[in-house]
N, C-alpha and C. Protein backbone atom coordinates (compact mmCIF):
# COMPACT_ATOMS: atom_id res chain seq x y z
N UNK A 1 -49.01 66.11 71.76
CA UNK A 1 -48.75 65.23 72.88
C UNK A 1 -48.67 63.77 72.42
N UNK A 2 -49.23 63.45 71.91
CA UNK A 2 -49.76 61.78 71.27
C UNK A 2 -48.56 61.44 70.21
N UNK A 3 -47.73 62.53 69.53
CA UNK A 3 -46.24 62.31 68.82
C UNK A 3 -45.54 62.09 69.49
N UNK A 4 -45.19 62.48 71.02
CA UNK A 4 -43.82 62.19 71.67
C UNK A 4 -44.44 61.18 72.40
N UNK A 5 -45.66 60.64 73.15
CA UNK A 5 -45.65 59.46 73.11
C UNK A 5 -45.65 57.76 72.38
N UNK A 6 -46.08 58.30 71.29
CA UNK A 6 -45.52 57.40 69.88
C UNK A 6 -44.13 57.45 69.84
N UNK A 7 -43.05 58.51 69.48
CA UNK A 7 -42.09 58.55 69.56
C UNK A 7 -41.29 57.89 71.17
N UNK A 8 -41.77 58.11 71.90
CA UNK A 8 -41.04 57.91 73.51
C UNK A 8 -41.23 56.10 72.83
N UNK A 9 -42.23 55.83 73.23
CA UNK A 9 -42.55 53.73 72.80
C UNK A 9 -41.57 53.49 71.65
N UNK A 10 -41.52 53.91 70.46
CA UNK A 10 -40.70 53.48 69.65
C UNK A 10 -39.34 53.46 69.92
N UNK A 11 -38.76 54.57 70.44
CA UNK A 11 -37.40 54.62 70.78
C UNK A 11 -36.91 53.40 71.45
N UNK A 12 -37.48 52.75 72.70
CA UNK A 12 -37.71 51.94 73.86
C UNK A 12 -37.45 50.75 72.98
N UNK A 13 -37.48 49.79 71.94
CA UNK A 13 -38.17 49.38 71.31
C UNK A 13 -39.46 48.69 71.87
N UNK A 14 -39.91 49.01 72.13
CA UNK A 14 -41.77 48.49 72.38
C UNK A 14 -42.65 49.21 71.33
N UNK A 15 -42.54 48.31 70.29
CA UNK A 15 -43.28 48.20 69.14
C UNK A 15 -44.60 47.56 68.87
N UNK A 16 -45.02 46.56 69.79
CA UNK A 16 -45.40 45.50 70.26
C UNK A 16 -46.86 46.29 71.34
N UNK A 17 -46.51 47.42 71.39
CA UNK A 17 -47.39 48.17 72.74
C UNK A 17 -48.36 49.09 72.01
N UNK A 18 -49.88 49.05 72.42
CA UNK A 18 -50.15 50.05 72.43
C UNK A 18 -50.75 50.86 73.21
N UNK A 19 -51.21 52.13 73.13
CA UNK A 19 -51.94 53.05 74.21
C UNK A 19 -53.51 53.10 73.83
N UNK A 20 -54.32 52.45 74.71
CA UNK A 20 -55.92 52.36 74.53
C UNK A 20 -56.77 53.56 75.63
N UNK A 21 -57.07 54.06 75.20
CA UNK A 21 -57.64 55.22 75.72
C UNK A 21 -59.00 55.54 75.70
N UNK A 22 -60.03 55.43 76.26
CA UNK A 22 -60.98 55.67 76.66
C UNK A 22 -62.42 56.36 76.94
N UNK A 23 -63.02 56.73 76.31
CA UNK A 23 -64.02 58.21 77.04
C UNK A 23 -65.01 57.22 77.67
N UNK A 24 -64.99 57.72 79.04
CA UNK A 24 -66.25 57.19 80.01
C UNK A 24 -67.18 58.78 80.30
N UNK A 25 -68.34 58.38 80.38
CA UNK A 25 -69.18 59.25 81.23
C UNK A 25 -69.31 59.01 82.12
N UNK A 26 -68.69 59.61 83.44
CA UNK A 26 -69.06 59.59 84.74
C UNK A 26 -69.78 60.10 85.46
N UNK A 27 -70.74 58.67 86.06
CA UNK A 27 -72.05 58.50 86.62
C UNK A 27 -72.43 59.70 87.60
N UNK A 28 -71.22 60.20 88.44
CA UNK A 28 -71.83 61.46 89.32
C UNK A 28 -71.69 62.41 88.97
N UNK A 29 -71.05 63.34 87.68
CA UNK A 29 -71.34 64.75 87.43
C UNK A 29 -71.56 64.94 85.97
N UNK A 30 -71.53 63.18 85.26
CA UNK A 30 -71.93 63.28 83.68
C UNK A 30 -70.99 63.81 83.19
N UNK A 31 -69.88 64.48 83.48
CA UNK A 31 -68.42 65.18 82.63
C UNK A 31 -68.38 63.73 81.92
N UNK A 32 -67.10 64.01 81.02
CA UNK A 32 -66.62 62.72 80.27
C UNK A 32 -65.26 63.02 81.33
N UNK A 33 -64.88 61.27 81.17
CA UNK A 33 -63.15 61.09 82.03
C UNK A 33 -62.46 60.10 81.01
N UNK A 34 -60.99 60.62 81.14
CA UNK A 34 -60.62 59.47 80.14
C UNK A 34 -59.58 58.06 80.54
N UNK A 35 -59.98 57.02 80.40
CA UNK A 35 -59.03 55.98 81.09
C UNK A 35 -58.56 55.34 80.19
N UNK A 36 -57.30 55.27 80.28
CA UNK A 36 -55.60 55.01 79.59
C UNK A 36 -55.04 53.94 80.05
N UNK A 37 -54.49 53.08 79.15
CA UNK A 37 -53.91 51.57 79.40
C UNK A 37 -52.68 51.35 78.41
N UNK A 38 -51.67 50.99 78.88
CA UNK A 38 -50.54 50.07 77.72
C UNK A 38 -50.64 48.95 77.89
N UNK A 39 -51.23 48.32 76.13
CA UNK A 39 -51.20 46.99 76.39
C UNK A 39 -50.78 46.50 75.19
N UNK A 40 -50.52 44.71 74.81
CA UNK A 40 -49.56 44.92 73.71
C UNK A 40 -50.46 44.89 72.60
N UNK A 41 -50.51 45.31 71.54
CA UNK A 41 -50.95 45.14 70.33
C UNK A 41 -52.17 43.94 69.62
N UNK A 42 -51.90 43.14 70.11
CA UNK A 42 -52.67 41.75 69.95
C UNK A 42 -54.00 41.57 70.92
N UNK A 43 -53.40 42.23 72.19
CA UNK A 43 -55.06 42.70 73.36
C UNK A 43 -56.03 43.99 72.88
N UNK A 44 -55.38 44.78 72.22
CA UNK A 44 -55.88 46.17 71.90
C UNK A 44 -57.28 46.31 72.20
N UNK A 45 -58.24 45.23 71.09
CA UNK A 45 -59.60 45.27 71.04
C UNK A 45 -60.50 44.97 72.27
N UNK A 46 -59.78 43.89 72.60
CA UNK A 46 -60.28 42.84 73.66
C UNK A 46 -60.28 43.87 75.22
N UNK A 47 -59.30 44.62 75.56
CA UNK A 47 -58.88 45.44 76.66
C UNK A 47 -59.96 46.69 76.40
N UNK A 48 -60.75 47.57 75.30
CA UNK A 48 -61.05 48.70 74.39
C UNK A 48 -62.71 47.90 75.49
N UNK A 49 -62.89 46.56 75.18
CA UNK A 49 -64.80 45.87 75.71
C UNK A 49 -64.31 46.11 77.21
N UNK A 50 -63.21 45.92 77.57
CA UNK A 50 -63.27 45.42 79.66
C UNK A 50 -62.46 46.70 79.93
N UNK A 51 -62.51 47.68 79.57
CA UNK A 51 -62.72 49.11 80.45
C UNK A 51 -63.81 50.12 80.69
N UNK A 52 -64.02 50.49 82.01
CA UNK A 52 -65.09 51.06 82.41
C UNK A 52 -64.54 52.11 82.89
């Protein structure tokens, strides 16, 4: 799955983008959930601290 979305962004040219992805534990049944963002390359880290 994670090849044709690499591949899908590159084609586009959005080179510049990436996909930050997540594992939260959620507070009411303790499962893990995962929360997903495109952002460009240069936010990566900064976006990785301000998702919950």
């Amino acid at each position: 799955m994670a090849k044709k979305v690499v591949a899908t962004l590159q084609k586009k040219g959005a080179k510049g983008v990436t996909k930050v992805i997540k594992m939260v534990k959620s507070p009411k049944t303790g499962a893990y959930i995962f929360k997903e963002k495109l952002v460009s390359t240069e936010k990566a880290k900064e976006e990785l601290k301000n998702l919950k």
